[in-house]
N, C-alpha and C. Protein backbone atom coordinates (compact mmCIF):
# COMPACT_ATOMS: atom_id res chain seq x y z
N UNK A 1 -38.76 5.16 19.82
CA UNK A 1 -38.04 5.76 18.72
C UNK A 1 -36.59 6.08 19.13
N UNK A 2 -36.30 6.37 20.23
CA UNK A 2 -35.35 6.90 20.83
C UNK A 2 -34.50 5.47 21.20
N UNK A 3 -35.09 4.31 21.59
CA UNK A 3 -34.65 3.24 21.62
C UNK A 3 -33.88 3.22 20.43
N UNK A 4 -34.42 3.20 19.05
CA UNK A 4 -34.00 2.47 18.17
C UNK A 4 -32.66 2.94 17.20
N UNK A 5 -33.25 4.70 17.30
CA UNK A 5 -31.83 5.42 16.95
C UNK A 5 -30.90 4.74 17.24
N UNK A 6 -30.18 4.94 19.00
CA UNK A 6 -29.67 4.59 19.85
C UNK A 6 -28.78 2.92 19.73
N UNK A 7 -29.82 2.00 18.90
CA UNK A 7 -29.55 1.06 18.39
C UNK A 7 -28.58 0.88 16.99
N UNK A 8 -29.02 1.73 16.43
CA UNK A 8 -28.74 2.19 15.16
C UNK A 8 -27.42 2.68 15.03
N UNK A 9 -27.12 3.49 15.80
CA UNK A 9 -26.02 4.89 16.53
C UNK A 9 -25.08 3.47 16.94
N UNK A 10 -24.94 2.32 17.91
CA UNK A 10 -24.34 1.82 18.49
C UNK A 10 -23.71 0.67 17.20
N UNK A 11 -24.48 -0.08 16.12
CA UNK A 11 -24.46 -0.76 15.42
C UNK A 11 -23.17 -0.18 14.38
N UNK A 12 -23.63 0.98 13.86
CA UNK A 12 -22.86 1.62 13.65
C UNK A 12 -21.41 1.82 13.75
N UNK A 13 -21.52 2.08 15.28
CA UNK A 13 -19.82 2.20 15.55
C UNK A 13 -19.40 0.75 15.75
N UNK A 14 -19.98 0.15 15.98
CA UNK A 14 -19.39 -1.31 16.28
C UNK A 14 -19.01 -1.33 14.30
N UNK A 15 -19.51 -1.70 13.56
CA UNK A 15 -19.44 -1.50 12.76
C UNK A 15 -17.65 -0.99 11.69
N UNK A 16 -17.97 0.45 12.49
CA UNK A 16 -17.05 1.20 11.65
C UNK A 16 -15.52 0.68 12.80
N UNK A 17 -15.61 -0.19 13.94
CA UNK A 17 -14.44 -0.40 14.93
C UNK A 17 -13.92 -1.77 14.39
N UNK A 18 -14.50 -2.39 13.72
CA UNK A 18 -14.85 -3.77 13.46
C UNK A 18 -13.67 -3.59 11.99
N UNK A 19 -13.99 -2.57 11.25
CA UNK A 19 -13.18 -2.11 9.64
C UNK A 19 -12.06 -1.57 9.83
N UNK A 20 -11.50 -1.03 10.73
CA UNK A 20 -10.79 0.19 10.57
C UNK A 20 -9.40 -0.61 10.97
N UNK A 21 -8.42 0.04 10.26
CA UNK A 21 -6.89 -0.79 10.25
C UNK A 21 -6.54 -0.88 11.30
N UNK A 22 -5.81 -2.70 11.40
CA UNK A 22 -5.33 -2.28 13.14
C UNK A 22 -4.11 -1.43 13.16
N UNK A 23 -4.17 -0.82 14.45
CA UNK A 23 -3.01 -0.01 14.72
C UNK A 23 -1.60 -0.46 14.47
N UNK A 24 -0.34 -0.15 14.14
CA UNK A 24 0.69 -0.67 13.75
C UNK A 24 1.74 0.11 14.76
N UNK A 25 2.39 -0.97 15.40
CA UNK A 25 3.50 -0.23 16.37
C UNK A 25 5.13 0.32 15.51
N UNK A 26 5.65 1.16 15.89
CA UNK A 26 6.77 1.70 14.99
C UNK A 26 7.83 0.18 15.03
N UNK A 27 8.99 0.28 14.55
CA UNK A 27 9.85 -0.96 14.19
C UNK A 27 11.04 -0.51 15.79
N UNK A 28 10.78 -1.44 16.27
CA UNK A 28 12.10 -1.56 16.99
C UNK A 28 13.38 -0.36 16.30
N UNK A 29 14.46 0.38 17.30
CA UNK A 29 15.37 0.99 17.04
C UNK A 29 16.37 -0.03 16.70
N UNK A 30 16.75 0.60 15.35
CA UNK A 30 17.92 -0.34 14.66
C UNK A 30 17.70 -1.51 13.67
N UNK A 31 15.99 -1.64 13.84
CA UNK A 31 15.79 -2.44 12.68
C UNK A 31 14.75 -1.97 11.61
N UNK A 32 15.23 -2.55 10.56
CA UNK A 32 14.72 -1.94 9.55
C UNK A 32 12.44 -2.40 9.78
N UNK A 33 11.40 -1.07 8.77
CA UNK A 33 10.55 -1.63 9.02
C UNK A 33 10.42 -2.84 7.75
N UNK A 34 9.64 -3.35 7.94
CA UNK A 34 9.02 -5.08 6.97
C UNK A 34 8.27 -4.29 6.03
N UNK A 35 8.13 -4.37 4.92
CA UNK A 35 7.50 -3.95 3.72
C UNK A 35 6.01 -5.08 3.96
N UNK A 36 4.98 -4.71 3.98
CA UNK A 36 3.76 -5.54 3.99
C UNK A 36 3.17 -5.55 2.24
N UNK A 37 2.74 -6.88 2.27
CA UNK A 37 2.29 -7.04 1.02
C UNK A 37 0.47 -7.05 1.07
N UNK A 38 0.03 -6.65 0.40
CA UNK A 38 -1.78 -6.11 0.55
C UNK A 38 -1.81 -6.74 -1.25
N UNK A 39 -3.13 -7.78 -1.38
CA UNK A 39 -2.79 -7.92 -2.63
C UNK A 39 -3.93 -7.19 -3.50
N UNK A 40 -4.53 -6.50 -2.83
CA UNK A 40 -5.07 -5.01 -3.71
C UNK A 40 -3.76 -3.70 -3.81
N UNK A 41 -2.99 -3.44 -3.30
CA UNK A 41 -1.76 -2.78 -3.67
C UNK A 41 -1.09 -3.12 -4.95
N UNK A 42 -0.98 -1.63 -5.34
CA UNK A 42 -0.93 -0.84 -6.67
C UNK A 42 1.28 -1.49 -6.52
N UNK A 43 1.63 -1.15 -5.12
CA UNK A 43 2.98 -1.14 -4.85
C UNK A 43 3.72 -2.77 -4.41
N UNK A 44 2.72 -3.61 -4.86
CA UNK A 44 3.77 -4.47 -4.23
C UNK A 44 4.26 -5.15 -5.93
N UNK A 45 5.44 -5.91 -5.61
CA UNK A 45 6.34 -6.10 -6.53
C UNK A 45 6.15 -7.83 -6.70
N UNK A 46 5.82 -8.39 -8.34
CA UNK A 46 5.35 -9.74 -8.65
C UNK A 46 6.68 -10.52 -7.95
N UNK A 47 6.47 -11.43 -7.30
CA UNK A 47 7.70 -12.45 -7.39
C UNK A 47 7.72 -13.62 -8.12
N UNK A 48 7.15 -13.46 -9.36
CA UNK A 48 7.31 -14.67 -10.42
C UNK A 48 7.16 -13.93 -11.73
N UNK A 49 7.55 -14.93 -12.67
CA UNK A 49 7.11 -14.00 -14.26
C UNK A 49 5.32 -14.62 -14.34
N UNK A 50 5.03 -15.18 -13.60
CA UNK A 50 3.04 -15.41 -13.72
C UNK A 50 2.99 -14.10 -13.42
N UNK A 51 2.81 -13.86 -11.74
CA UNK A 51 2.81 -12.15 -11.38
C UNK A 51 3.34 -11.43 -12.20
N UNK A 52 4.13 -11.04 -12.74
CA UNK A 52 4.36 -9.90 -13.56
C UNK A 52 3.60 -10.10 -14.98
N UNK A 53 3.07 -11.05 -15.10
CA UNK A 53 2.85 -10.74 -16.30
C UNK A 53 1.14 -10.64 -15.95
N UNK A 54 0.53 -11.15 -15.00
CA UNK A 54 -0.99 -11.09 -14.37
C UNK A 54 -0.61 -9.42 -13.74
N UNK A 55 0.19 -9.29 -13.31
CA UNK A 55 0.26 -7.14 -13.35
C UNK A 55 0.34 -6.72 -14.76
N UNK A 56 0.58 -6.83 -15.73
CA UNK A 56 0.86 -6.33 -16.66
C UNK A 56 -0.56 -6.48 -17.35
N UNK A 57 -0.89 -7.81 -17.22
CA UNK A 57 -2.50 -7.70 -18.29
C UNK A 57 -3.35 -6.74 -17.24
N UNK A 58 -3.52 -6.89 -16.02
CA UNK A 58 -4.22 -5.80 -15.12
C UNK A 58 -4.00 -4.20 -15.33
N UNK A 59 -3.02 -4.01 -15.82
CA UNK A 59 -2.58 -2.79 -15.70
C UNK A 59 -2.83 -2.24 -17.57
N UNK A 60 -3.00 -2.90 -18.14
CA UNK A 60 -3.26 -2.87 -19.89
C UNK A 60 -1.76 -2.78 -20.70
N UNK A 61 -0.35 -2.91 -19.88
CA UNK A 61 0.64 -2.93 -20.64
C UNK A 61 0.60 -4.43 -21.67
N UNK A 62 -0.37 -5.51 -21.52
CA UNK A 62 -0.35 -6.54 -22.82
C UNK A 62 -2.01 -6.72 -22.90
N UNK A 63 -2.18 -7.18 -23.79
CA UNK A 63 -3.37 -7.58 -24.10
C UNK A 63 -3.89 -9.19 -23.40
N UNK A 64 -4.77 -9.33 -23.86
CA UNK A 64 -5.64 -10.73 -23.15
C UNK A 64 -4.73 -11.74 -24.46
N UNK A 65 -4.32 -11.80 -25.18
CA UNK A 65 -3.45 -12.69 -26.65
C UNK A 65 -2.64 -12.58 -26.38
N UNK A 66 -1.66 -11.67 -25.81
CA UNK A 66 -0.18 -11.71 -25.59
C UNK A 66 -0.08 -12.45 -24.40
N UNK A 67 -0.99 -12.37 -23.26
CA UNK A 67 -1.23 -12.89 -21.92
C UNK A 67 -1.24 -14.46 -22.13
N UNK A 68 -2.04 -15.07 -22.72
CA UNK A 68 -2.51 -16.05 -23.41
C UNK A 68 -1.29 -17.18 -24.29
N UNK A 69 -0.42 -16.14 -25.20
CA UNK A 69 0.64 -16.72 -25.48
C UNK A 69 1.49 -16.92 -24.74
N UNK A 70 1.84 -15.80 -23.82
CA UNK A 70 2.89 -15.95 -23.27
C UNK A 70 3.23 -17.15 -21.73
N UNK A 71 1.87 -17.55 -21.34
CA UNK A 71 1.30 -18.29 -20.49
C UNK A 71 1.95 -19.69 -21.33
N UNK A 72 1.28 -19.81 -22.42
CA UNK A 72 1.60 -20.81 -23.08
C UNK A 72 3.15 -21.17 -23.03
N UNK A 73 3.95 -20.10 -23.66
CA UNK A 73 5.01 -20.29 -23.28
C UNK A 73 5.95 -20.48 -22.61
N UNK A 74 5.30 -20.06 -21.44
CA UNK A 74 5.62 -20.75 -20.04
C UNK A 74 5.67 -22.17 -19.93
N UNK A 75 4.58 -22.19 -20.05
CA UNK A 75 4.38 -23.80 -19.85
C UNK A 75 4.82 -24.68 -20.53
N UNK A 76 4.91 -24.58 -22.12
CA UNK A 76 5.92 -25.52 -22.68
C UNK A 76 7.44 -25.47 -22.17
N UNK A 77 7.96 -24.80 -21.57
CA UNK A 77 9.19 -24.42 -21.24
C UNK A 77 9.32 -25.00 -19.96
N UNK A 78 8.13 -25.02 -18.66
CA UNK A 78 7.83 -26.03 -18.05
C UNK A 78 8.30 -27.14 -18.09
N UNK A 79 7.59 -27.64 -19.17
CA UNK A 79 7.26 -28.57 -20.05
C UNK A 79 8.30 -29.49 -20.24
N UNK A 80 9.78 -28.93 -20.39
CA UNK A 80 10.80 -29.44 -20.95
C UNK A 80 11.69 -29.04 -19.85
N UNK A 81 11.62 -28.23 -19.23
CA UNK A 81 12.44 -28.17 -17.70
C UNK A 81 12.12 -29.33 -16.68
N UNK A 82 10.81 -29.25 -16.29
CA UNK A 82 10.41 -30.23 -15.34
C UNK A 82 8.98 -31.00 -16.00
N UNK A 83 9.05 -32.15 -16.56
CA UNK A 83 7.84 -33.00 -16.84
C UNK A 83 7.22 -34.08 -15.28
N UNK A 84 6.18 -33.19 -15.83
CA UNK A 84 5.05 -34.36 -15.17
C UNK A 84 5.17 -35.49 -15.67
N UNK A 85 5.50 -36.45 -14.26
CA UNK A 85 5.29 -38.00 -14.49
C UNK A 85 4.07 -38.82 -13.74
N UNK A 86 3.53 -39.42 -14.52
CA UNK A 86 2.73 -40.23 -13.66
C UNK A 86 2.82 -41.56 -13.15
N UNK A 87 2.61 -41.93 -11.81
CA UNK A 87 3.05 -42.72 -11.16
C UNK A 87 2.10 -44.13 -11.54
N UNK A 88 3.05 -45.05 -11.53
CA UNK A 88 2.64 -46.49 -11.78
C UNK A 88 0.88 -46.67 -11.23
N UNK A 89 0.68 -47.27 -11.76
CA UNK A 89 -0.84 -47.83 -11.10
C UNK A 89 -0.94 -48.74 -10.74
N UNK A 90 -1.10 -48.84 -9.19
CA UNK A 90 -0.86 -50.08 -8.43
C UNK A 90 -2.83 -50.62 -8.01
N UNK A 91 -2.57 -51.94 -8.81
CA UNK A 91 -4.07 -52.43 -8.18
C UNK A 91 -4.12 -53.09 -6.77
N UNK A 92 -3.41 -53.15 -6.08
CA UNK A 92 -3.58 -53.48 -4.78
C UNK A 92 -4.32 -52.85 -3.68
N UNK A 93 -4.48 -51.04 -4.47
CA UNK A 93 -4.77 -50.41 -3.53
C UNK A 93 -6.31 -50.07 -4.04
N UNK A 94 -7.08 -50.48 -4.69
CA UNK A 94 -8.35 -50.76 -4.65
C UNK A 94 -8.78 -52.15 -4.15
């Protein structure tokens, strides 16, 4: 019984050593620290209008229809900025 605690007890901490954040050393003197991005963070900032607008339906400032349109509108705008071309079909290469 005492075995198995013991087992239990050790599993455990391996366990909780295995989760726990690694340690972070301070920033060199004179340089600034690096902002880390975590993409469960409430604080990091979209770098596209997809991201901001996938924060915004997450957060309930638009709805799942405004999300939806506005996606759309992306993409036609895409659409006419940069078109997909498709490349010749060469039978040689079957």
């Amino acid at each position: 019984m005492l075995l198995v605690l013991f087992l239990v007890m050790v599993s455990i901490a391996a366990y909780a050593y295995a989760i726990r954040p690694a340690a972070k050393s301070p920033p060199k003197s004179g340089q600034p620290a690096k902002a880390t991005r975590d993409a469960g963070s409430a604080t990091t900032v979209p770098e596209t209008l997809e991201g901001a607008l996938v924060a915004q339906l997450a957060t309930s400032e638009i709805t799942q229809r405004q999300y939806i349109r506005a996606m759309e509108s992306l993409a036609a705008r895409d659409e006419v900025r940069r078109p997909l071309t498709v490349p010749p079909e060469d039978d040689s290469i079957a």
